[in-house]
Protein backbone atom coordinates (compact mmCIF):
# COMPACT_ATOMS: atom_id res chain seq x y z
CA UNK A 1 -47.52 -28.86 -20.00
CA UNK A 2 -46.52 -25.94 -17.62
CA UNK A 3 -43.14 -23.92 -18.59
CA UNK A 4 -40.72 -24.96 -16.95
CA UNK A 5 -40.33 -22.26 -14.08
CA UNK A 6 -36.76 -20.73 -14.26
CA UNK A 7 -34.88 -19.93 -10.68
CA UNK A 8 -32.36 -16.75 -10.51
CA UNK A 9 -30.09 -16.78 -8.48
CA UNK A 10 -28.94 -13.97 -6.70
CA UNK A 11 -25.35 -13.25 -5.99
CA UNK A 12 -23.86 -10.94 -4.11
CA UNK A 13 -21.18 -8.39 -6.27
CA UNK A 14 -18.10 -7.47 -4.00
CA UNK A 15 -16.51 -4.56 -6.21
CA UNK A 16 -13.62 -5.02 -7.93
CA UNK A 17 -15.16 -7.87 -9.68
CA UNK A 18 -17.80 -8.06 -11.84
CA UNK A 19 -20.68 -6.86 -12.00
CA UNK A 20 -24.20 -6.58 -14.70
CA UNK A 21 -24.63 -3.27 -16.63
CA UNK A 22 -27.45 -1.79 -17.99
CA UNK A 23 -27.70 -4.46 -20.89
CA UNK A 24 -27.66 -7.24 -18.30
CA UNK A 25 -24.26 -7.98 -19.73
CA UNK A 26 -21.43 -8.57 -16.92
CA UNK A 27 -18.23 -6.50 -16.73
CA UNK A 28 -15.78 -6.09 -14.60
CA UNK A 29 -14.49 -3.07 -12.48
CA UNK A 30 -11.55 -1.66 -13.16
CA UNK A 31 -8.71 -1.75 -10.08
CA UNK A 32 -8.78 1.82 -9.56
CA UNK A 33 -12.29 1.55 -8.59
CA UNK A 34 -11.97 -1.50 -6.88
CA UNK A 35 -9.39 0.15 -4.42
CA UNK A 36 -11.53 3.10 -4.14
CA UNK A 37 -14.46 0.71 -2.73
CA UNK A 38 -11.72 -0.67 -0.52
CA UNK A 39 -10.37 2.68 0.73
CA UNK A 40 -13.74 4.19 1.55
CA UNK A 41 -14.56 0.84 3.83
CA UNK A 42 -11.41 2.06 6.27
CA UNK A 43 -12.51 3.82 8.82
CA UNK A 44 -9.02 4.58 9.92
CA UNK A 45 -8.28 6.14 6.32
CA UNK A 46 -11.24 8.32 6.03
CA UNK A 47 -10.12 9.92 9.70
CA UNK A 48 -6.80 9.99 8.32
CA UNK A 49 -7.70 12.00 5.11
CA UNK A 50 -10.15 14.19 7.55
CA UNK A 51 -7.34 15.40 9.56
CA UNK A 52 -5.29 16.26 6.53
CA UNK A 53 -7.97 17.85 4.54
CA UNK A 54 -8.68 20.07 8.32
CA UNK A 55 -4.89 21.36 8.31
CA UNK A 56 -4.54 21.71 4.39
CA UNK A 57 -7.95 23.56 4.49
CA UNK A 58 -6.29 25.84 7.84
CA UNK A 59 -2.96 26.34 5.80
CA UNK A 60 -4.71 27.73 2.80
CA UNK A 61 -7.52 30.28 4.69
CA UNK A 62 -4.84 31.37 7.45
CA UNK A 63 -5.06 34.56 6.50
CA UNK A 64 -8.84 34.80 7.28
CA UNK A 65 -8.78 32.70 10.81
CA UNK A 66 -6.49 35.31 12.57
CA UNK A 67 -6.26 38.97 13.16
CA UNK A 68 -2.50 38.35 14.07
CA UNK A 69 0.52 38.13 12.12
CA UNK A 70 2.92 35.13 13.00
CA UNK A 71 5.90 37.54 13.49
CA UNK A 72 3.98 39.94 15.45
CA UNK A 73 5.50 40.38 18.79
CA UNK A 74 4.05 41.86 22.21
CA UNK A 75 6.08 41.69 25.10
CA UNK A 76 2.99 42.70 27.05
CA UNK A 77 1.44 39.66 26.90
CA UNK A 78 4.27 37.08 26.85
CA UNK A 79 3.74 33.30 27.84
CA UNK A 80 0.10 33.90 28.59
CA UNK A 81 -1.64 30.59 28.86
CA UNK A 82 -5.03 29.74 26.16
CA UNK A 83 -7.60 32.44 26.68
CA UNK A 84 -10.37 34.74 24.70
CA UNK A 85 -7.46 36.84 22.82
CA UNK A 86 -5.04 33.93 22.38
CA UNK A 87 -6.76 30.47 21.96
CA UNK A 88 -3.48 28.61 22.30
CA UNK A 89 -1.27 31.32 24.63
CA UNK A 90 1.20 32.87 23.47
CA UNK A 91 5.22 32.37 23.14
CA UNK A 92 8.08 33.91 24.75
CA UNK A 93 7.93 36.68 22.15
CA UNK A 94 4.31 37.59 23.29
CA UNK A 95 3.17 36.39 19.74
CA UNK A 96 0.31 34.01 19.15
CA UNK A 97 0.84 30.47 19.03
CA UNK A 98 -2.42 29.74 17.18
CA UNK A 99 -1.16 31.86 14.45
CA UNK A 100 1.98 30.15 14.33
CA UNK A 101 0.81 27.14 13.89
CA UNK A 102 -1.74 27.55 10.88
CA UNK A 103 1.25 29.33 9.21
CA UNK A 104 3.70 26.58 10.22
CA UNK A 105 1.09 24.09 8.70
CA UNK A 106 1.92 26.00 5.26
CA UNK A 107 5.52 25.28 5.63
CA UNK A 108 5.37 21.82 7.20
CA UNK A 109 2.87 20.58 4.23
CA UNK A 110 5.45 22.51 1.42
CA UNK A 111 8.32 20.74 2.78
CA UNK A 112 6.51 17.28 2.81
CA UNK A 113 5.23 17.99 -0.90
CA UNK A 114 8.54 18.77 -2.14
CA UNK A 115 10.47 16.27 -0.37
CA UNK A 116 8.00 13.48 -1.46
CA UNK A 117 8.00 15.17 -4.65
CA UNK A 118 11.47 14.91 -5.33
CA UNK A 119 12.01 12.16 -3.59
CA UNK A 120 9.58 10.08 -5.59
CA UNK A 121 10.89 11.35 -9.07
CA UNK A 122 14.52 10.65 -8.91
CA UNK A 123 14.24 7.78 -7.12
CA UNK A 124 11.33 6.01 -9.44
CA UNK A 125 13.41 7.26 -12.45
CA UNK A 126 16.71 5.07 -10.88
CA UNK A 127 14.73 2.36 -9.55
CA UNK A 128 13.50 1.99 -12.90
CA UNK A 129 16.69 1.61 -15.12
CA UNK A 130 18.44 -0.08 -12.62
CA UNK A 131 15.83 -3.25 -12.56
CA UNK A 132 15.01 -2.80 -15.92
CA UNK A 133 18.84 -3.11 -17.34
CA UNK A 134 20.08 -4.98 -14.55
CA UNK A 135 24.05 -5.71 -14.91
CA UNK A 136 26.46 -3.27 -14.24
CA UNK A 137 23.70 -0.45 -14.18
CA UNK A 138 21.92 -2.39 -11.78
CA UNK A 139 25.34 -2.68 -9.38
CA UNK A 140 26.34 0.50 -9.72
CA UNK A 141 22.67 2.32 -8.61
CA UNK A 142 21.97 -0.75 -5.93
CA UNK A 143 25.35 0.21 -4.58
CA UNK A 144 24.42 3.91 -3.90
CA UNK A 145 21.13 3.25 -2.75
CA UNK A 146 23.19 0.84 0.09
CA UNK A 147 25.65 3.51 0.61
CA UNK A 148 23.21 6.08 1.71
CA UNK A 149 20.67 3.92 3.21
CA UNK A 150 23.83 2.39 5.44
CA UNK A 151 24.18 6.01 7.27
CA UNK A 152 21.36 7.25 9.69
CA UNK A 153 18.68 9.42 7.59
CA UNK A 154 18.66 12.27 10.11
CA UNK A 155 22.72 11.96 10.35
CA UNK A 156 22.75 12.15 6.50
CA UNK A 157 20.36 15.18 6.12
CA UNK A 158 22.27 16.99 8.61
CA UNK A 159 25.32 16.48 7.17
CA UNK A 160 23.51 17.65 3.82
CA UNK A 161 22.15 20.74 5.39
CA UNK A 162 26.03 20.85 7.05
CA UNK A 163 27.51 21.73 3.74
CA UNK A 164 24.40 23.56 1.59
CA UNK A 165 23.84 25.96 4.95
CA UNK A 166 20.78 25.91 7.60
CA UNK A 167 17.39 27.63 5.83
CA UNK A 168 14.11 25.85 5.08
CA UNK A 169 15.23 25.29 1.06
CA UNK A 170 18.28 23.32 1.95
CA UNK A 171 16.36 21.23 4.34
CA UNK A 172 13.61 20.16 1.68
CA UNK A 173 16.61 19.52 -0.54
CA UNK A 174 18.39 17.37 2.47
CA UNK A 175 15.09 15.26 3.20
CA UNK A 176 14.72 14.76 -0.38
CA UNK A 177 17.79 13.20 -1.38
CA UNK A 178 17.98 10.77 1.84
CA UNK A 179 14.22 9.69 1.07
CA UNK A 180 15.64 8.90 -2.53
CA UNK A 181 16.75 5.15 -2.01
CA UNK A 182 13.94 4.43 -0.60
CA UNK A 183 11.72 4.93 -3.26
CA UNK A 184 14.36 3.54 -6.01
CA UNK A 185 14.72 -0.08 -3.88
CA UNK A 186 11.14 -0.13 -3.85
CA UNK A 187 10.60 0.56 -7.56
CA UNK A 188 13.40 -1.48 -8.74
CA UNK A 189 12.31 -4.63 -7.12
CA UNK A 190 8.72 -3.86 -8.33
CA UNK A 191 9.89 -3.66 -11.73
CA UNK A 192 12.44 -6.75 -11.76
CA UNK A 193 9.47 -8.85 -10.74
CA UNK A 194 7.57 -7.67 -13.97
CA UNK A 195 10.04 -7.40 -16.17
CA UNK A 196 9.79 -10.95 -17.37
CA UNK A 197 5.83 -11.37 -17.43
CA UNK A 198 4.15 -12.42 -20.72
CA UNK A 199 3.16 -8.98 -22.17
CA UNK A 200 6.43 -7.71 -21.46
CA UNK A 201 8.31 -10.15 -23.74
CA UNK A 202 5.18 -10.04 -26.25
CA UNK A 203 6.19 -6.26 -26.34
CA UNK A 204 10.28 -6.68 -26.82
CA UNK A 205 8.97 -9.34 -29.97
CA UNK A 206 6.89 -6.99 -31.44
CA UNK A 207 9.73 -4.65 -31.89
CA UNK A 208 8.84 -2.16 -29.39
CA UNK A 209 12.10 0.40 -27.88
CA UNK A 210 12.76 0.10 -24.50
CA UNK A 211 11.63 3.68 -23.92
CA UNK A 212 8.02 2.77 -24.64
CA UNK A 213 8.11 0.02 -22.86
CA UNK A 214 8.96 1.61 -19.48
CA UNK A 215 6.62 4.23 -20.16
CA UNK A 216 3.37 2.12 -21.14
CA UNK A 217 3.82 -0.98 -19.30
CA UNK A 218 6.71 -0.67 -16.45
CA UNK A 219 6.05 2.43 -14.72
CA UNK A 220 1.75 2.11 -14.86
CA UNK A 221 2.16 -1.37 -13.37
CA UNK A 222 4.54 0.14 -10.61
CA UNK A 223 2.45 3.14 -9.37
CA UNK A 224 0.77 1.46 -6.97
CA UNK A 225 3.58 1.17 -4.36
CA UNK A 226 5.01 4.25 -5.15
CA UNK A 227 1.40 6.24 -4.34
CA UNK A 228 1.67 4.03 -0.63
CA UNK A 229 5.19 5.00 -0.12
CA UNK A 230 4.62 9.02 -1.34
CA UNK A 231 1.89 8.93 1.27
CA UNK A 232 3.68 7.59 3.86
CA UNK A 233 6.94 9.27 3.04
CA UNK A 234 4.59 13.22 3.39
CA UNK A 235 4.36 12.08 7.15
CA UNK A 236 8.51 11.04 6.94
CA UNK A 237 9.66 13.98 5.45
CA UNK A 238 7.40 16.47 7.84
CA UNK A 239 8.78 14.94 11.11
CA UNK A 240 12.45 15.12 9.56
CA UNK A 241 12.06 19.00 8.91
CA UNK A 242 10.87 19.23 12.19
CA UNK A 243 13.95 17.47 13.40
CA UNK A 244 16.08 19.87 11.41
CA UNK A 245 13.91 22.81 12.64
CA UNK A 246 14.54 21.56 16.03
CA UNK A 247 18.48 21.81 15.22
CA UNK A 248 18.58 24.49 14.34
CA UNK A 249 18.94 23.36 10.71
CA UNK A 250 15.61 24.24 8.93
CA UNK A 251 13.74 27.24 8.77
CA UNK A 252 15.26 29.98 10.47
CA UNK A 253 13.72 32.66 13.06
CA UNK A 254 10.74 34.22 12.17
CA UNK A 255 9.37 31.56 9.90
CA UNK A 256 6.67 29.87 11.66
CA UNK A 257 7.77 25.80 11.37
CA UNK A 258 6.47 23.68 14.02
CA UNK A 259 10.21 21.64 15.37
CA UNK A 260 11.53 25.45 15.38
CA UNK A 261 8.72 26.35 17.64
CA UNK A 262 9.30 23.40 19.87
CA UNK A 263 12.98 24.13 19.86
CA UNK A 264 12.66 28.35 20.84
CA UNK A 265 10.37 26.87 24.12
CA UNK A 266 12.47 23.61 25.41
CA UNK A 267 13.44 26.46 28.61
CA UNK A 268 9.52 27.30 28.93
CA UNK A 269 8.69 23.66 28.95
CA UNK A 270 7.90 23.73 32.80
CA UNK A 271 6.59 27.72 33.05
CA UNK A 272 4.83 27.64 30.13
CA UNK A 273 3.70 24.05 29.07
CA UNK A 274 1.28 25.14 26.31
CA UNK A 275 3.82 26.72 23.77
CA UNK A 276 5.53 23.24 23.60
CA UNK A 277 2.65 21.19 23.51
CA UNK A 278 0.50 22.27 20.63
CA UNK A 279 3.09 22.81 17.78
CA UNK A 280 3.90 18.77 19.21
CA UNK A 281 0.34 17.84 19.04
CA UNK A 282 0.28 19.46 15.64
CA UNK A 283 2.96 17.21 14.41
CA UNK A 284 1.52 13.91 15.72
CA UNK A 285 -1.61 14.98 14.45
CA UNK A 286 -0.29 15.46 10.51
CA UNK A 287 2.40 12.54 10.81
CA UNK A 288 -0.79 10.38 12.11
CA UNK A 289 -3.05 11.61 9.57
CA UNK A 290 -0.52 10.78 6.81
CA UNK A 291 0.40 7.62 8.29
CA UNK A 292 -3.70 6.73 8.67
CA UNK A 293 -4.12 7.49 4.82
CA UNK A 294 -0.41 5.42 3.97
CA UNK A 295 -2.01 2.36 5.70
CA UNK A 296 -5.40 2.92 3.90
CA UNK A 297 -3.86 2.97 0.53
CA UNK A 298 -2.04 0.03 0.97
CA UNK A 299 -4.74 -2.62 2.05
CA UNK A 300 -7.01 -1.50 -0.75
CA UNK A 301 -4.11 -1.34 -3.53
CA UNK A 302 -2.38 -4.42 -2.50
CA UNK A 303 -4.05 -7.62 -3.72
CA UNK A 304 -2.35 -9.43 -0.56
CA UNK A 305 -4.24 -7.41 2.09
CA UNK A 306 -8.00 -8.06 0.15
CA UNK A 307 -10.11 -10.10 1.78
């Protein structure tokens, strides 16, 4: 008699799932890899993180792309439009806007990282014990997180920046503490849906403190929301100092930030289009870029939005 001939069949592996090693044995991918598969299929994300990468990489070699100095002024050649010398005109001042701008993309990308920063530390940290403990502690956070959230953000932050005094410090400090509700709602309801899951309780009946517990099994099950909202909160928290900047709240004359630029121009809008319009295209361009990566991060780390 023949052997009987054996068929494989062949499957297609979509990561995330599982998928045969060297030993033919099956294992599966971890989730962190999965989203990474899922994050490098977004077009939209990858232009995102492009135009990011373009204006961190410009912030950091500023230095080395100009033969100007941002506070450099030459009333010779004031509000001359783009040309060989000046590739993006220059301001009122006679100083270079392209020089500006890659130095304003230092202090625009600072004040997102330390607002986000912030932001995201307090606010995980309060999200955390208030949906952990619940009760009174629970009330009492949930009922400061609805008292700030209940005024305007940009109202709030310049009331902030009111009583601290305008400078670029104070403003990172303002957008910080405004984008902190936001980032404790969002953890606390994240971590009062998981509170009561199997492995949690397992955990309590094995004697573990609640210390531990929020350390090894709340807060790693949590971090995916809070990387989505950090990203999207970078792009926030820029166009908010620029707001400031604007009002005269933020950085003060001769740092370089971009809503400081567009405020010294608003009377040169007309005369002198170009000193408004690229520190504006500069901002849409980060808050986009932010926003692209924000929207990325959250179809390929939320099991809702996988096909």
């Amino acid at each position: 008699m023949e052997p009987e001939k054996q068929t494989k069949e062949i499957q297609t592996v979509d990561p995330g799932q599982q998928t045969p090693n060297s030993n033919g044995k099956v294992e599966s991918i971890s989730p962190w890899k999965e989203a990474y598969w899922q994050l490098r299929k977004n077009k939209l994300a990858i232009i995102g993180l492009i135009i990011i990468s373009s204006f961190v990489l410009v912030a950091i070699f500023a230095p080395f792309l100009t033969k100007y100095t941002y506070e450099g002024m030459n009333a010779a050649v004031r509000l001359q439009g783009p040309s060989v010398d000046h590739w993006l005109g220059t301001d009122y001042a006679g100083r270079d806007i392209f020089t500006r701008i890659i130095y304003g993309a230092r202090i625009s990308l600072m004040v997102g990282l330390f607002a986000v920063t912030g932001a995201m530390f307090f606010g995980t940290l309060l999200g955390i014990v208030a949906g952990y403990y619940g009760r009174w502690v629970d009330m009492l956070i949930s009922r400061i997180f609805d008292i700030m959230l209940a005024f305007p953000s940009i109202l709030l932050a310049i009331a902030i920046v009111a009583i601290l005094g305008p400078s670029l410090q104070n403003a990172m400090i303002a957008i910080a503490i405004i984008n902190i509700p936001i980032f404790g709602r969002l953890v606390r309801s994240k971590v009062i849906s998981i509170r009561s899951e199997e492995y949690i309780l397992a955990a309590r009946a094995q004697g573990m403190k609640n210390g531990r517990i929020l350390l090894h099994h709340i807060l790693p099950n949590s971090i995916a929301p809070i990387i989505v909202q950090a990203t999207l909160g970078f792009g926030t928290a820029i166009l908010e100092a620029a707001a400031l900047g604007f009002l005269g709240l933020g950085a003060q004359p001769p740092q370089p930030e971009w809503g400081r630029m567009l405020s010294d121009s608003r009377d040169y809008i007309q005369s002198a289009p170009w000193t408004v319009l690229f520190p504006g295209l500069s901002i849409m361009l980060v808050v986009l870029g932010f926003n692209m990566i924000g929207d990325g991060l959250r179809d390929a780390l939320d099991p809702k939005m996988k096909n």
